[in-house]
Protein backbone atom coordinates (compact mmCIF):
# COMPACT_ATOMS: atom_id res chain seq x y z
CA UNK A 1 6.77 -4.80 -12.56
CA UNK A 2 6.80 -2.46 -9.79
CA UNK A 3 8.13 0.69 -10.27
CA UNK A 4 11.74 0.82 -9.15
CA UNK A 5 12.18 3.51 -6.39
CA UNK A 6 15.93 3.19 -5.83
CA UNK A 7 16.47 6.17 -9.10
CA UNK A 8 14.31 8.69 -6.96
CA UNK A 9 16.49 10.90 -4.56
CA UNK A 10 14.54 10.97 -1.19
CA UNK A 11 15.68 14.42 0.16
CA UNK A 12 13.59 16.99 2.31
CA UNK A 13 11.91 17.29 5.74
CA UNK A 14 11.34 13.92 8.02
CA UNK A 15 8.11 12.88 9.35
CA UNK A 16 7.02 13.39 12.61
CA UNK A 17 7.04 10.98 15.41
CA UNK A 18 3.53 9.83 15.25
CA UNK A 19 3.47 9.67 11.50
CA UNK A 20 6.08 7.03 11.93
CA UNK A 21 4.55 5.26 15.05
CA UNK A 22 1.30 5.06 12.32
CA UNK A 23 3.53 3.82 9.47
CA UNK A 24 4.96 1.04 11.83
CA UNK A 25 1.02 0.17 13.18
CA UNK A 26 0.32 0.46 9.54
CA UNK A 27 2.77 -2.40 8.25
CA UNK A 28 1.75 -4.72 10.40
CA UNK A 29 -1.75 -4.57 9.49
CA UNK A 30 -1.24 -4.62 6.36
CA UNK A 31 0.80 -8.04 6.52
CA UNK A 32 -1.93 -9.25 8.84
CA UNK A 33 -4.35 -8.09 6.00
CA UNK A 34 -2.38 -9.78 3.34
CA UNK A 35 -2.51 -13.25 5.70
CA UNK A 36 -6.23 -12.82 6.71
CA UNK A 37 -6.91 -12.25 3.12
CA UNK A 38 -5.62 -15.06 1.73
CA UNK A 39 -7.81 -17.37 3.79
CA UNK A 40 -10.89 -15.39 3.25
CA UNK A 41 -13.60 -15.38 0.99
CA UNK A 42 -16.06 -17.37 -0.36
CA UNK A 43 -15.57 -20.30 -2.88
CA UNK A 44 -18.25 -19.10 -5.61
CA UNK A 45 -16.06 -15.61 -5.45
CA UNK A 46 -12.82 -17.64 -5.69
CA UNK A 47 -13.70 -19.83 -8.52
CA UNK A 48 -14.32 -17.20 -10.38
CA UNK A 49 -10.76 -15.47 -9.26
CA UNK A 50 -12.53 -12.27 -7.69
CA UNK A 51 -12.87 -11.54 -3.84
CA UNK A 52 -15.83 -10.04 -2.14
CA UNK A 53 -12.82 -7.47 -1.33
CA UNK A 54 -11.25 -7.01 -4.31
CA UNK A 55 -11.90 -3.20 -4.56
CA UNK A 56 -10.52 -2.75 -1.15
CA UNK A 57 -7.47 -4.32 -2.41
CA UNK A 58 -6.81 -2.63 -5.39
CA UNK A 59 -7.50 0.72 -3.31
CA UNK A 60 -5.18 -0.55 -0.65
CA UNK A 61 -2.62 -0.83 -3.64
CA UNK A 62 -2.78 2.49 -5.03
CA UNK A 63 -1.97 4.00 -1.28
CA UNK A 64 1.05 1.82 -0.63
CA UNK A 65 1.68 2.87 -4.09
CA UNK A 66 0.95 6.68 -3.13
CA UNK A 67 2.82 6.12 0.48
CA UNK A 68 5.68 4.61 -0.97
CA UNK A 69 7.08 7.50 -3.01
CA UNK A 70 5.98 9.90 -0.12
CA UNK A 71 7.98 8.13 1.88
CA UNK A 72 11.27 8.29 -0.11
CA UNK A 73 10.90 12.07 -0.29
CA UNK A 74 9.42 13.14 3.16
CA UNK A 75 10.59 10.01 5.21
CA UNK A 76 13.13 7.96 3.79
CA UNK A 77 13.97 6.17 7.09
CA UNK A 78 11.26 3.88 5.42
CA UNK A 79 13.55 2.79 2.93
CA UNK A 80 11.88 0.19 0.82
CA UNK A 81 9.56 -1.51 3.44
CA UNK A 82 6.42 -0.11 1.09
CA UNK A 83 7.25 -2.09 -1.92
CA UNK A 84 8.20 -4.89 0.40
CA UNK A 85 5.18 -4.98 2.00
CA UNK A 86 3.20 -4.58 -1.55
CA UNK A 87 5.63 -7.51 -2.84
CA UNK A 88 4.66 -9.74 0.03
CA UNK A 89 0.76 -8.61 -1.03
CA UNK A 90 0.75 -9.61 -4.82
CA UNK A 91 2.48 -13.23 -3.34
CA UNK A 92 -0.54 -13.66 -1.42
CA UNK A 93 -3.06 -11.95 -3.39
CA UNK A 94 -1.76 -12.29 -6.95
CA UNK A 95 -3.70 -15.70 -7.49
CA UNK A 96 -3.60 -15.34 -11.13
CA UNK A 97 -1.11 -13.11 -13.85
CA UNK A 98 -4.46 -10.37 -14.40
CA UNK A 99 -4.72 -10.23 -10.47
CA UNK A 100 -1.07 -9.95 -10.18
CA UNK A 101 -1.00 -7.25 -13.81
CA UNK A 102 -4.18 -5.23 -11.60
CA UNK A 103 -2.52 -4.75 -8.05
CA UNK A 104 0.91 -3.96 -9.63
CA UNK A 105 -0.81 -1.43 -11.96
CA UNK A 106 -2.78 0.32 -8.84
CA UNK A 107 0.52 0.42 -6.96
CA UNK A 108 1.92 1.98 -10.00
CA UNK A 109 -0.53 4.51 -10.47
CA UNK A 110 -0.46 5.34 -6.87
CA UNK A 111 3.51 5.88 -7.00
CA UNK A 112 3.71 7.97 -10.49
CA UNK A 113 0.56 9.81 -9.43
CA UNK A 114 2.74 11.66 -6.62
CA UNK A 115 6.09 11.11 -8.69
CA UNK A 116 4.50 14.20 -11.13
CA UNK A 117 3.32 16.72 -8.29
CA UNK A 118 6.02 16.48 -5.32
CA UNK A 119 9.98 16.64 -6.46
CA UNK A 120 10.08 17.22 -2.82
CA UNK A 121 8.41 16.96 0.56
CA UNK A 122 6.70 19.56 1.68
CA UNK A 123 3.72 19.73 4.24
CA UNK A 124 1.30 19.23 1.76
CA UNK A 125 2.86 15.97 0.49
CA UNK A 126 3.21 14.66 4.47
CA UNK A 127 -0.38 15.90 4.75
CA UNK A 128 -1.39 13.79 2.40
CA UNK A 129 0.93 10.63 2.99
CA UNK A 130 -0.78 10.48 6.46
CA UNK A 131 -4.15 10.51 5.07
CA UNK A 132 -3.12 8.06 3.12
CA UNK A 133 -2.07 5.82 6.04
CA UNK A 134 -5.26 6.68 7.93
CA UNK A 135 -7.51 5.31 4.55
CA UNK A 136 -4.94 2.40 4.40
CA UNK A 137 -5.60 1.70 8.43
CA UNK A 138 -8.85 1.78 7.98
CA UNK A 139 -9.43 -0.57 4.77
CA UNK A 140 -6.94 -2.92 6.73
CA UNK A 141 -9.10 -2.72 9.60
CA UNK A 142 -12.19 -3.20 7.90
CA UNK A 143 -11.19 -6.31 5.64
CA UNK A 144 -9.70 -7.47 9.41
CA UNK A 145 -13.06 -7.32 10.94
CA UNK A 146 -15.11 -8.64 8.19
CA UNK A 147 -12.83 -11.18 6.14
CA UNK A 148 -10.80 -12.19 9.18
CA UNK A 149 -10.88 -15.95 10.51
């Protein structure tokens, strides 16, 4: 199960106006992502329940993991939309239980990984929440371009 993010105490300094802009840009390609994903593919990789973007995936996880609990702290306007989105992921993604056990683990790791360093935001932890949404725009964009229909 995903980790549940409603016991952490978001508290600290807000995001800045273009981090959230990105965060917004960065939600809907990710739901696009999750779509396009869904349909792509070949059927040699899906018999054998693995994607030709499977890595990408699991990375893509474990920084909506990572963005999720540096959101609570450093811009909990967010609320919850991270582990929504990653919810509405595994339903499209999570094909089989060890698919489903793998993305839920990254996003896990990604979220607990942060969970020990930051107990609050600070400008290194919004530093590196929008690096993470650049990598994350830019695996979305990638699996877009070469997995979209």
């Amino acid at each position: 199960m995903i980790c549940n993010p409603l016991r952490y105490r978001p508290g600290g300094l807000t995001s800045n106006v273009a981090m959230l802009k990105r965060s917004r840009t960065l939600l809907f390609l990710v739901a696009a992502t999750a779509f396009v994903a869904v349909q792509a593919g070949d059927v040699r990789a899906q018999q054998q329940n693995t994607s030709p973007y499977e890595a990408d995936l699991l990375r893509l996880s474990e920084i909506i993991g990572s963005v999720h609990f540096l959101s609570l702290i450093c811009a909990p306007e967010d609320g919850l939309i991270w582990h929504e989105k990653m919810q509405e992921m595994i339903e499209a993604e999570g094909t089989t239980e060890l698919r489903r056990a793998k993305l839920v683990e990254r996003f896990n790791s990604g979220f607990s990984g942060f969970q020990a360093t930051y107990q609050k935001c600070t400008p290194s932890a919004e530093t590196v929440r929008a690096r993470f949404l650049e990598e994350a725009e830019d695996i979305v964009l990638r699996l877009t371009r070469d997995f979209g229909s």
